[in-house]
Protein backbone atom coordinates (compact mmCIF):
# COMPACT_ATOMS: atom_id res chain seq x y z
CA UNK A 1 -8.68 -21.94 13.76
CA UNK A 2 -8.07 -18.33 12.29
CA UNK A 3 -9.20 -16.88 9.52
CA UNK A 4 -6.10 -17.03 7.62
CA UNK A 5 -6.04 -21.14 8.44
CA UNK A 6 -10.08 -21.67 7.39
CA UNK A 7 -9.17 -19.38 4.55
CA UNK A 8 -6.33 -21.32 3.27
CA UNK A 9 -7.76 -24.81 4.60
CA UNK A 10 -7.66 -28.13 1.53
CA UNK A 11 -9.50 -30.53 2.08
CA UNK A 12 -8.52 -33.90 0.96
CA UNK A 13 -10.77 -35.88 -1.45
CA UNK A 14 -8.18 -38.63 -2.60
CA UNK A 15 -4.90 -39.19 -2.56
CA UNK A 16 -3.74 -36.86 -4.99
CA UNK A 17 -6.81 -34.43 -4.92
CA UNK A 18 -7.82 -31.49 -2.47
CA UNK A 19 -10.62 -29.24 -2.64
CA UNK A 20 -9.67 -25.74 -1.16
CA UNK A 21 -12.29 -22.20 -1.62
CA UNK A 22 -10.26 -19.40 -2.64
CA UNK A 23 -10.95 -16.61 -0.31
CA UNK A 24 -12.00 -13.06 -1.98
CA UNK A 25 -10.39 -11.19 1.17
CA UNK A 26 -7.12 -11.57 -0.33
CA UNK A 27 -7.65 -9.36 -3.07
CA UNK A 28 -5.39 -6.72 -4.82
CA UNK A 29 -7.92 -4.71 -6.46
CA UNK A 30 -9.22 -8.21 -8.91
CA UNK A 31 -6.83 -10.68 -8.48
CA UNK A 32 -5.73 -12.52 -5.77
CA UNK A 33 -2.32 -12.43 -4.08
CA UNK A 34 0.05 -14.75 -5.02
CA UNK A 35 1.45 -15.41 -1.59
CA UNK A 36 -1.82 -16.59 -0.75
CA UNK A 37 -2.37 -18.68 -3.15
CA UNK A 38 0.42 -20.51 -2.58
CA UNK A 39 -0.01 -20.92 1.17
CA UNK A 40 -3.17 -22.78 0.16
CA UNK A 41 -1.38 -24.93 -2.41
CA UNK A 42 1.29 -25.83 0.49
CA UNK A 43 -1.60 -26.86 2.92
CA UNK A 44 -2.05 -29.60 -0.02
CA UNK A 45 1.68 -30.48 -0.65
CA UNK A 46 2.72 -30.96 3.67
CA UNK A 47 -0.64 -32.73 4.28
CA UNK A 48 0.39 -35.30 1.14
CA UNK A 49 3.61 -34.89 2.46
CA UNK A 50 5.65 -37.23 5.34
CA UNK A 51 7.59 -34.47 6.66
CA UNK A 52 6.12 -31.14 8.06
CA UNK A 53 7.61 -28.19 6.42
CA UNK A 54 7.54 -26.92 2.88
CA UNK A 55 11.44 -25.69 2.54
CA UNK A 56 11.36 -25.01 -0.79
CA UNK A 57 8.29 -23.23 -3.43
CA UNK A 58 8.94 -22.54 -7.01
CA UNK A 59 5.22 -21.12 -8.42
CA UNK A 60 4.88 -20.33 -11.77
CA UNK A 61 1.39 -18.32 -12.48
CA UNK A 62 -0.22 -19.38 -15.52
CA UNK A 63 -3.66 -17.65 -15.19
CA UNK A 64 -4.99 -15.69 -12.28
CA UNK A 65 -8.01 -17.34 -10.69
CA UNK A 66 -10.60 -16.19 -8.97
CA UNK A 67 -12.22 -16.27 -5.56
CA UNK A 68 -14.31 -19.52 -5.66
CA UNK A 69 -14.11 -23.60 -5.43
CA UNK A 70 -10.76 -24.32 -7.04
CA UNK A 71 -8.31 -27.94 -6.18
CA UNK A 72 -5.33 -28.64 -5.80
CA UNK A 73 -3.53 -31.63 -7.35
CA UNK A 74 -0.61 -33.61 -5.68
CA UNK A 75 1.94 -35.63 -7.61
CA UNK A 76 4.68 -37.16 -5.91
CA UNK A 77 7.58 -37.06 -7.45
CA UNK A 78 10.41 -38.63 -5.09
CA UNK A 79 10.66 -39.02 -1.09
CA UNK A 80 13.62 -39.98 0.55
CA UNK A 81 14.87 -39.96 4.19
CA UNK A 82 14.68 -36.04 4.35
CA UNK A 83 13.51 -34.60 1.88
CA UNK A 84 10.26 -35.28 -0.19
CA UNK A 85 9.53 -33.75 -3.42
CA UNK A 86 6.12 -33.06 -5.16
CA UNK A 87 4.36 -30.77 -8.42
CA UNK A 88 1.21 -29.24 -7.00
CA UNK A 89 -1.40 -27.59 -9.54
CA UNK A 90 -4.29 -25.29 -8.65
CA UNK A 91 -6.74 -26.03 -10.87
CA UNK A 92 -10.27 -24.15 -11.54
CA UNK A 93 -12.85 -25.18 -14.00
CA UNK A 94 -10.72 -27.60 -15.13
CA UNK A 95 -7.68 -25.35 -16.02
CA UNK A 96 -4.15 -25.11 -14.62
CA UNK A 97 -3.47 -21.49 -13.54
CA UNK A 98 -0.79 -22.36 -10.86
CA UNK A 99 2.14 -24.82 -11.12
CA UNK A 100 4.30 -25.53 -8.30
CA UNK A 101 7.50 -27.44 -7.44
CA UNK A 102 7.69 -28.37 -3.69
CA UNK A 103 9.71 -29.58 -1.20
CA UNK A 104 8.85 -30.58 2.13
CA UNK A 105 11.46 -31.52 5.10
CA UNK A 106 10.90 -31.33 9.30
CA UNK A 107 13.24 -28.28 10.20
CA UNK A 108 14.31 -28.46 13.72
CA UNK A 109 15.32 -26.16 16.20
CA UNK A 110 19.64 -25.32 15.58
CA UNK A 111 21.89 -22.22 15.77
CA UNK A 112 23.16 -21.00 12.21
CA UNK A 113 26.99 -21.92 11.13
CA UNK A 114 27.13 -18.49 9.92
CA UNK A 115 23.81 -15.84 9.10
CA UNK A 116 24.49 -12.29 7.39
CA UNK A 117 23.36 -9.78 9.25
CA UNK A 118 20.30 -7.79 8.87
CA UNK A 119 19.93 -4.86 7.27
CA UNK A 120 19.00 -1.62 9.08
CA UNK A 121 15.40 -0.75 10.11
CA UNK A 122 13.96 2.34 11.66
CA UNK A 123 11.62 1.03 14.89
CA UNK A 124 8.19 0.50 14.63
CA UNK A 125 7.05 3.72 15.98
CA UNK A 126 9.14 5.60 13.44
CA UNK A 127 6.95 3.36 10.76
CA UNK A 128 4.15 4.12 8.74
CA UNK A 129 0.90 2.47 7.79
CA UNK A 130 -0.56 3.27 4.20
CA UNK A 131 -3.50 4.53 3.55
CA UNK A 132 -6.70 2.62 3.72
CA UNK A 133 -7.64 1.76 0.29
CA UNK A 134 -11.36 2.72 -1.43
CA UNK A 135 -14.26 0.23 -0.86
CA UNK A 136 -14.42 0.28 -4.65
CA UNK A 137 -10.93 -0.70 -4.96
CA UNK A 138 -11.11 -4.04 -3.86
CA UNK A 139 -8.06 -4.01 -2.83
CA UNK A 140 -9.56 -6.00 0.37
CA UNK A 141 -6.11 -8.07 1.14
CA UNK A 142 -4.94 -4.76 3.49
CA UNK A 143 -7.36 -5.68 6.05
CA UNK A 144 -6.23 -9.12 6.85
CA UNK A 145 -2.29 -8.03 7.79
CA UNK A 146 -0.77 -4.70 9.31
CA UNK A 147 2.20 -3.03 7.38
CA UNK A 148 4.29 -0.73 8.76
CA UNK A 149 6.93 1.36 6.06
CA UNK A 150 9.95 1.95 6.33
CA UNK A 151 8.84 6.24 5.02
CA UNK A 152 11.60 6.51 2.30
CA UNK A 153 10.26 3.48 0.61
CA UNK A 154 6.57 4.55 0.28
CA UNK A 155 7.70 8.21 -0.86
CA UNK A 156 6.15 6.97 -4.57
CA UNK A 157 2.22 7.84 -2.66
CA UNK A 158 3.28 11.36 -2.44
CA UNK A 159 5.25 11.43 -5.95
CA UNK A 160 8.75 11.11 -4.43
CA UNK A 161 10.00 8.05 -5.38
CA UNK A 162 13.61 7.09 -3.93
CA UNK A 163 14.58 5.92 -7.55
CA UNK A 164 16.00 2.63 -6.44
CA UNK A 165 13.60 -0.52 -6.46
CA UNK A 166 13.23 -1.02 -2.86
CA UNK A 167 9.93 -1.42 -0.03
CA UNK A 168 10.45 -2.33 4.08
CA UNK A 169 7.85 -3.18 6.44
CA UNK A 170 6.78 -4.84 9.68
CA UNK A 171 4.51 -7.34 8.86
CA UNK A 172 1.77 -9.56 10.86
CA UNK A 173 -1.63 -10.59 10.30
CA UNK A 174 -4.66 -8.39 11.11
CA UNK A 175 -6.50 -11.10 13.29
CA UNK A 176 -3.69 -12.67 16.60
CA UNK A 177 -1.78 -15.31 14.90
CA UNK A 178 1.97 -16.46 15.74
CA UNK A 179 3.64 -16.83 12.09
CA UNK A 180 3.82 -19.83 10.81
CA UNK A 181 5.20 -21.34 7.29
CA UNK A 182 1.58 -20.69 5.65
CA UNK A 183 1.88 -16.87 7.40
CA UNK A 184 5.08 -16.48 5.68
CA UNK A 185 4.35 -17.81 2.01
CA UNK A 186 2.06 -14.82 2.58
CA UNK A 187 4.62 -12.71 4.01
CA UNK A 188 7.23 -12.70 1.22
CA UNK A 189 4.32 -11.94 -1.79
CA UNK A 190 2.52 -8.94 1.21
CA UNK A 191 5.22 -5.64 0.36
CA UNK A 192 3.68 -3.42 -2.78
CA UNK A 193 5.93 -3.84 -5.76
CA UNK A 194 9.42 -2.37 -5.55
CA UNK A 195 8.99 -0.92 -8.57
CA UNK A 196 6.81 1.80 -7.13
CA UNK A 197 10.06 2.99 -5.32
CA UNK A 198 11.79 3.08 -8.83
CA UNK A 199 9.09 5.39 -10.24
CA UNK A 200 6.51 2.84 -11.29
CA UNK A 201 2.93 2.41 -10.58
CA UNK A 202 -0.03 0.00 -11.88
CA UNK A 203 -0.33 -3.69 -10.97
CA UNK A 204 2.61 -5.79 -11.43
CA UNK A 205 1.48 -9.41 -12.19
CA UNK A 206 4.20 -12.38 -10.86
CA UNK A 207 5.09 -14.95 -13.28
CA UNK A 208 7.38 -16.89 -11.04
CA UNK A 209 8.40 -16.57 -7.72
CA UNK A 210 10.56 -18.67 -5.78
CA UNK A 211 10.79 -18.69 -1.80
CA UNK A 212 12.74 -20.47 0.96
CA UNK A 213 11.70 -21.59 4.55
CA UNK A 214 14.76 -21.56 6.59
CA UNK A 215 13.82 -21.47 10.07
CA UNK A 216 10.51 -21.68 12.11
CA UNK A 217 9.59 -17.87 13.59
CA UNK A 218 9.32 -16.82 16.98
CA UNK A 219 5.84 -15.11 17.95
CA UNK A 220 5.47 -11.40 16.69
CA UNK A 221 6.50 -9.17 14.03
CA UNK A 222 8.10 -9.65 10.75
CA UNK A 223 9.93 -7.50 9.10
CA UNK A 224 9.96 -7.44 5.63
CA UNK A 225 13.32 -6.26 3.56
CA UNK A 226 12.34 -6.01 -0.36
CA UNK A 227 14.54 -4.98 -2.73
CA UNK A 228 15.30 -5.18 -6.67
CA UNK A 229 18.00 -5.81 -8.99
CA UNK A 230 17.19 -4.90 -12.66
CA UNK A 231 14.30 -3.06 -14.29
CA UNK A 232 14.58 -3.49 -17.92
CA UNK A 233 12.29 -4.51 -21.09
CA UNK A 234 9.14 -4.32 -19.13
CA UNK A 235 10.13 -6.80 -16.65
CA UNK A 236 11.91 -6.66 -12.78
CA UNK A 237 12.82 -8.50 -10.52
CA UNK A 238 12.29 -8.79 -6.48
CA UNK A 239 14.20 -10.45 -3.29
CA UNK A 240 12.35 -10.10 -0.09
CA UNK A 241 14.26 -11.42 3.09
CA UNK A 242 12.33 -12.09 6.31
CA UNK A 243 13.38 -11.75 9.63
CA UNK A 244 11.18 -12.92 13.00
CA UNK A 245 11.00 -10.80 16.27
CA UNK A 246 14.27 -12.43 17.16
CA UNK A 247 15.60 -10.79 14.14
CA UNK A 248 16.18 -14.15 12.66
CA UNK A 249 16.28 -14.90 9.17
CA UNK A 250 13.56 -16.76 8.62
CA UNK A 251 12.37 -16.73 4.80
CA UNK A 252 13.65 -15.80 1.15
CA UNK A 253 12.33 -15.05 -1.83
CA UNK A 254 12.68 -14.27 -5.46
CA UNK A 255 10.20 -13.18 -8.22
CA UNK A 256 9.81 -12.26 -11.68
CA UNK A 257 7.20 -9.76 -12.62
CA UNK A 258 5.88 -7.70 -15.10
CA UNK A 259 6.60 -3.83 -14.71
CA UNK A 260 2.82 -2.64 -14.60
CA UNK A 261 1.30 0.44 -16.41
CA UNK A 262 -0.28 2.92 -14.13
């Protein structure tokens, strides 16, 4: 077992209830990462589940919790011959902070009818890592994946911003692990904001984010193409589209966040 799998592990206490310990590694300077919270709410949701792969997340993030015992309740809502459906709840101390719509399905191995091809990326040697952050940032979630940038889109550290809401990386985890669904819930919440290309800093809390397992990856890199549609009225939006080492297509997301103050 990794680190990432003990770290998002739930442990069932009854049929609708899991107990799960909310790792403080996965940190972005306080608060923890959304993607990783809700790779430890799908842990729940597949093992409450009777198929094997959670196709379909819709989060919305009441409260922020914090790193510490936490559960996560199950309700089934409707199972049929493939496709189940389920609300899953992170609770802590009693209180809701995460709410969840999931659907779970067995994806199986099958060429696409038609895939849009990927967009452009500069190898991995002409990629960038950022810096490491302060100790006193506790921004501790950098050392459990590697990131490599796409420069343009990390201009913002040196003040030159591209202007346009955008952020690509190569993505895997810090400790050997072949991606998995729980790897990529992770994956599609791991770029920094796009805003920060647009000219924005400060943290940029999700409200709702939406993502999509299409396929099961290959072994190795990710890469990691985030981009944004509207900034407006304090509030943006984000698609991030994953591709495996076969350049596959792989995951989708959407969120809705706040634009941050830096």
């Amino acid at each position: 077992m990794t680190k990432f799998d003990e770290a998002t592990q739930a442990i069932k206490v009854d049929e609708g209830t899991y107990d799960v310990c909310l790792d403080p590694g996965y940190a972005i300077g306080g608060p923890l990462n959304g993607g990783y919270l809700m790779a430890v709410m799908l842990r729940a949701a597949v093992d409450a589940s009777p198929f094997e792969h959670p196709v379909s997340t819709t989060a919305q993030f009441l409260k922020a919790p914090i790193a510490g015992p936490a559960q996560v309740r199950i309700e089934p809502l409707k199972a049929g011959r493939t496709a189940a459906f389920a609300r899953a709840t992170l609770v802590q101390d009693g209180v809701a902070h995460i709410e969840g719509l999931i659907t779970t399905a067995t994806l199986n191995e099958a060429e696409p009818v038609y895939e849009r091809p990927a967009d452009d990326m500069p190898s991995r040697d002409e990629c960038v890592k950022l810096p490491a952050p302060k100790p006193e940032s506790g921004m501790t979630l950098n050392a459990q994946m590697e990131l490599l940038f796409d420069p343009p889109t990390i201009g913002w550290l040196k003040g030159e911003p591209t202007g346009r809401p955008e952020s690509r990386a190569y993505f895997r985890m810090a400790e050997p692990q072949d991606p998995d669904p729980y790897v990529l819930a992770l994956a599609v919440d791991a770029l920094p904001p796009v805003v920060f290309s647009a000219g924005a800093r400060g943290w940029a809390p999700t409200v709702e984010l939406t993502w999509h397992l299409r396929a099961l990856p290959a072994p190795g890199w990710l890469t990691l193409l985030g981009s944004g549609r509207l900034i407006s009225d304090g509030w943006f939006d984000e698609d991030v589209e994953v591709r495996d080492s076969a350049g596959r297509l792989v995951a989708q997301s959407r969120q809705l966040a706040r634009v941050g103050r830096g």
